[in-house]
N, C-alpha and C. Protein backbone atom coordinates (compact mmCIF):
# COMPACT_ATOMS: atom_id res chain seq x y z
N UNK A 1 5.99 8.41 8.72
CA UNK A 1 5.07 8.73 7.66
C UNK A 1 3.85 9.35 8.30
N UNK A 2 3.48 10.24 7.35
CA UNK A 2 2.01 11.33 8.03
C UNK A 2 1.45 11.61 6.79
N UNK A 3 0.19 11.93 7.38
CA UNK A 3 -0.79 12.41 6.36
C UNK A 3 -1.65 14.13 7.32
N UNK A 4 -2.11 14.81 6.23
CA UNK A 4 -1.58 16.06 6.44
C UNK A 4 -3.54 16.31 6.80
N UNK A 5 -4.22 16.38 7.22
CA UNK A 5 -5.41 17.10 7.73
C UNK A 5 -5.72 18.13 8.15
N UNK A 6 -7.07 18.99 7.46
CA UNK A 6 -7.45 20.46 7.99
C UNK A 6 -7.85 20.15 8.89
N UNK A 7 -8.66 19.23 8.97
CA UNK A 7 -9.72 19.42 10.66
C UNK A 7 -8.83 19.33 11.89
N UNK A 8 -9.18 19.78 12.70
CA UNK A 8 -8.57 20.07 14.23
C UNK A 8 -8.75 18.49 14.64
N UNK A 9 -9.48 17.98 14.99
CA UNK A 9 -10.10 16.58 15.50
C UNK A 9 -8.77 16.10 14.58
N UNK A 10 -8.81 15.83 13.46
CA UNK A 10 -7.90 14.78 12.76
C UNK A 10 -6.47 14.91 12.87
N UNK A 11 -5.98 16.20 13.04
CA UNK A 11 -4.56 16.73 12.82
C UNK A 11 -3.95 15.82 14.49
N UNK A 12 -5.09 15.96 15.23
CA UNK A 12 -4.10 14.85 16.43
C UNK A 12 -4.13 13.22 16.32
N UNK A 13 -4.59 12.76 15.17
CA UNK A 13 -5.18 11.37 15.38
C UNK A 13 -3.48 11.09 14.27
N UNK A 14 -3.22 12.15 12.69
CA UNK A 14 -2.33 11.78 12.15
C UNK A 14 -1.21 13.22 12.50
N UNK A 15 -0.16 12.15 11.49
CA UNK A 15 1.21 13.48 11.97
C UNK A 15 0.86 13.78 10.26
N UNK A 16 1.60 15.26 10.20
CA UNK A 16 1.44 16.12 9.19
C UNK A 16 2.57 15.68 8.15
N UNK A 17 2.36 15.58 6.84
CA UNK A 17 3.63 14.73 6.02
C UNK A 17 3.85 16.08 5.41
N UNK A 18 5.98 15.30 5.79
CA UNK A 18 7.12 16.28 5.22
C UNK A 18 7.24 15.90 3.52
N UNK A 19 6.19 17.08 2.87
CA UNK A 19 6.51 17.60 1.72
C UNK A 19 8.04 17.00 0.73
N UNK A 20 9.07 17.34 1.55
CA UNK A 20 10.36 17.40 0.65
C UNK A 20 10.88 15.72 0.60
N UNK A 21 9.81 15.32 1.63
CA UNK A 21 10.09 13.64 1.18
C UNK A 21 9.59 13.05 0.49
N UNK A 22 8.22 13.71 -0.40
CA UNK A 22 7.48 12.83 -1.49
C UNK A 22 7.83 13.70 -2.86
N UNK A 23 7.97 12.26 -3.35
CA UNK A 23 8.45 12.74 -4.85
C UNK A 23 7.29 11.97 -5.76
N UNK A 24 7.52 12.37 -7.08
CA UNK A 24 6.42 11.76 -8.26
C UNK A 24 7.34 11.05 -9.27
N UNK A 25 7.10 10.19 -9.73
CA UNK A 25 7.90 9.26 -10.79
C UNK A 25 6.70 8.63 -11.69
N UNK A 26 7.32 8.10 -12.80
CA UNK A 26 6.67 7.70 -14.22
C UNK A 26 6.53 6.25 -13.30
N UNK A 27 5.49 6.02 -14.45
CA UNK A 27 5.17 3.94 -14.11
C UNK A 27 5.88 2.97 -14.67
N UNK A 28 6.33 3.77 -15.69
CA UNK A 28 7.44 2.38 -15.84
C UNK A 28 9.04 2.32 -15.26
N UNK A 29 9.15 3.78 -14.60
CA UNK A 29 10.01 3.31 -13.64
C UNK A 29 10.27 2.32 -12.94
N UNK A 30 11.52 1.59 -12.34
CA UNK A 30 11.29 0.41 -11.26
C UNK A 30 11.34 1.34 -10.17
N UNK A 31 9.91 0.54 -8.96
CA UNK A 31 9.96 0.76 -7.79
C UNK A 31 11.15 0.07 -6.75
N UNK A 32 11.44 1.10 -5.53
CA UNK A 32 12.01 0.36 -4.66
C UNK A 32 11.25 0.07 -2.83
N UNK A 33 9.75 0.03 -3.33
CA UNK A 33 8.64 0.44 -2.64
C UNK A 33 8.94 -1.20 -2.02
N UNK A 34 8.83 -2.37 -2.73
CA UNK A 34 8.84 -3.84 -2.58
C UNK A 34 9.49 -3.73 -1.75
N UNK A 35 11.06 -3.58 -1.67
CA UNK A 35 12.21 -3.54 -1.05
C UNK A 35 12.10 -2.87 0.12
N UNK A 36 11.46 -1.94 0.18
CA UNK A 36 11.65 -0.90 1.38
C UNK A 36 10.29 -1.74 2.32
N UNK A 37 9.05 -2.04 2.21
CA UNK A 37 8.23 -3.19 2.73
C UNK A 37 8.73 -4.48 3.05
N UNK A 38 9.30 -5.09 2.57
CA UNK A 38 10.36 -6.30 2.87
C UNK A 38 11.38 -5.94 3.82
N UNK A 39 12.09 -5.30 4.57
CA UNK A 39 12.94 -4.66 5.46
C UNK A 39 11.63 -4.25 6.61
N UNK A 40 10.35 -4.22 6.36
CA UNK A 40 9.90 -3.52 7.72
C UNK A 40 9.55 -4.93 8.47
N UNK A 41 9.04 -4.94 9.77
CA UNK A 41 8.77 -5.76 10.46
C UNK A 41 7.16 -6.16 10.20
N UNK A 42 6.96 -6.99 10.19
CA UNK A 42 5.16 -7.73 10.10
C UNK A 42 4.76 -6.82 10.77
N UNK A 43 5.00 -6.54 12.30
CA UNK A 43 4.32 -5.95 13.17
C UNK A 43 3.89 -4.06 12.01
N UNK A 44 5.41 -3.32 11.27
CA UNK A 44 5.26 -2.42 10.91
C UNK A 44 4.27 -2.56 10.06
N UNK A 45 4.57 -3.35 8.96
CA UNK A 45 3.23 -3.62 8.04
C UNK A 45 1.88 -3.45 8.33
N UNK A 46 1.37 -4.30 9.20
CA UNK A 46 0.43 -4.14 9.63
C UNK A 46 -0.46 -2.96 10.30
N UNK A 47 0.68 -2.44 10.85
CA UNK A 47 0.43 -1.13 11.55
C UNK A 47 -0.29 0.10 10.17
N UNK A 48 0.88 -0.29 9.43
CA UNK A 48 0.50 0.83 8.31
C UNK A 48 -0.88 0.45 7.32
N UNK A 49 -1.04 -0.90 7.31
CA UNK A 49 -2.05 -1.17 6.79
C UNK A 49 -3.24 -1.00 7.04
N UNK A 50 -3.15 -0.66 8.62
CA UNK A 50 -4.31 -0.04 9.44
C UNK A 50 -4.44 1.09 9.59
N UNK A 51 -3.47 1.84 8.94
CA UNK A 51 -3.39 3.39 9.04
C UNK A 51 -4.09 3.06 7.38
N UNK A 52 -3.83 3.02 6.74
CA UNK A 52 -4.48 3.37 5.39
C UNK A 52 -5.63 2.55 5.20
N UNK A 53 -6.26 1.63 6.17
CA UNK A 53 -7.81 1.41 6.47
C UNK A 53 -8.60 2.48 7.10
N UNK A 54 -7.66 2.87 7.69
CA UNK A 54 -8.96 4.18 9.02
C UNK A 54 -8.69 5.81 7.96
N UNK A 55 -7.69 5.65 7.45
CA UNK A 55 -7.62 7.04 6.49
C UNK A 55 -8.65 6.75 5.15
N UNK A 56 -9.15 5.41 4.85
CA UNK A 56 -9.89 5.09 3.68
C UNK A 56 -11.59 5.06 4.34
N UNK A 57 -11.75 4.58 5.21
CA UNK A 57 -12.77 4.22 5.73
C UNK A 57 -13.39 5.11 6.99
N UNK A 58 -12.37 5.30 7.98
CA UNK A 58 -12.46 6.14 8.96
C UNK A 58 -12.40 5.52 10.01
N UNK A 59 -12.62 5.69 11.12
CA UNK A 59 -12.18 4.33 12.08
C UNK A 59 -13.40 3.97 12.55
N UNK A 60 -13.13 2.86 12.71
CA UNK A 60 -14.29 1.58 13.12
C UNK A 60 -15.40 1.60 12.17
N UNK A 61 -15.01 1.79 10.96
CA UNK A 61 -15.63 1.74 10.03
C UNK A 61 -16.53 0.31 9.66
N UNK A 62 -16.02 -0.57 10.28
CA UNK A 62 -16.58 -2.01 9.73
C UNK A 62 -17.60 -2.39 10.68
N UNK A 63 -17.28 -2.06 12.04
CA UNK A 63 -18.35 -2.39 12.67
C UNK A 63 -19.40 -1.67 12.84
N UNK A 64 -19.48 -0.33 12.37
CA UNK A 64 -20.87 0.63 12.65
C UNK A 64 -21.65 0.05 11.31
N UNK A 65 -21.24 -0.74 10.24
CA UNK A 65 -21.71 -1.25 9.29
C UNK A 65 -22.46 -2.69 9.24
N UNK A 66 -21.93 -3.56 9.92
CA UNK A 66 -22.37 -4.52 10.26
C UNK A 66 -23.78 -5.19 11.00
N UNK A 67 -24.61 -5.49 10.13
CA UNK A 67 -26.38 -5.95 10.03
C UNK A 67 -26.08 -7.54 10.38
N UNK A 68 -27.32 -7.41 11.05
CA UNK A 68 -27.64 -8.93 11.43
C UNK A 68 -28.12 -9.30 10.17
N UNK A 69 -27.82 -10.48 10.39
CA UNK A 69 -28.61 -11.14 8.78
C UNK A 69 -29.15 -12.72 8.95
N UNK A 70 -28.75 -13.06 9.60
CA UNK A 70 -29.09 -14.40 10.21
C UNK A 70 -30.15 -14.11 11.76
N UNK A 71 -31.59 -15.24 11.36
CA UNK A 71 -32.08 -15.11 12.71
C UNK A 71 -32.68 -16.61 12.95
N UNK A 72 -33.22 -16.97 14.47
CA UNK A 72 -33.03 -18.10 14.74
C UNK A 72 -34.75 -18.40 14.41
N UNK A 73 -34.74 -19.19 13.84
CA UNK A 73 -36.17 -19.58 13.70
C UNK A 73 -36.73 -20.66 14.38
N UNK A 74 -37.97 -20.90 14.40
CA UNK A 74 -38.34 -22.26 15.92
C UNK A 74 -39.64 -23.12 14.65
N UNK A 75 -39.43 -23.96 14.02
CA UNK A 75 -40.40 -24.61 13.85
C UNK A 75 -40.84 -25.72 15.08
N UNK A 76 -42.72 -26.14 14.15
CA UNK A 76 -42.69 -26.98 14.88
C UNK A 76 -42.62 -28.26 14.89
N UNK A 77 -42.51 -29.05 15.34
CA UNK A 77 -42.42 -30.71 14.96
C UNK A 77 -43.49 -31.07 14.38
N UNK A 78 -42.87 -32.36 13.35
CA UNK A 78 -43.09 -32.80 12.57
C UNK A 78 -44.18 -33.97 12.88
């Protein structure tokens, strides 16, 4: 599976998707999407789930985001 990018930078990060393998179907069709995820390995899952985090977000998206928010405070005794 690939996803298809103009930019030069991106076209090496994904592979380019073969057209004649995506098709369009109605919603009340039954999927066989369940089925075909159930046959992959955890390890695949995951993999792909991280491909459609960094294609949604971009990569390392979570940590260039991440603010301190907690700081240590010193009172003094009581």
């Amino acid at each position: 599976m690939g996803f298809d990018n103009s930019s030069d930078n991106d076209s090496a990060r994904f592979p380019k998707v073969d057209r004649s393998a995506v098709s369009a179907g109605s919603l009340s069709e039954e999927s066989d999407e369940k089925a075909y995820w159930q046959k992959r390995s955890v390890e695949e899952r995951l993999d792909a789930i991280e491909l459609y985090r960094i294609i949604a977000y971009g990569h390392d998206a979570c940590t260039a985001r991440l603010q301190r928010v907690l700081e240590v405070a010193e009172f003094p005794p009581r």
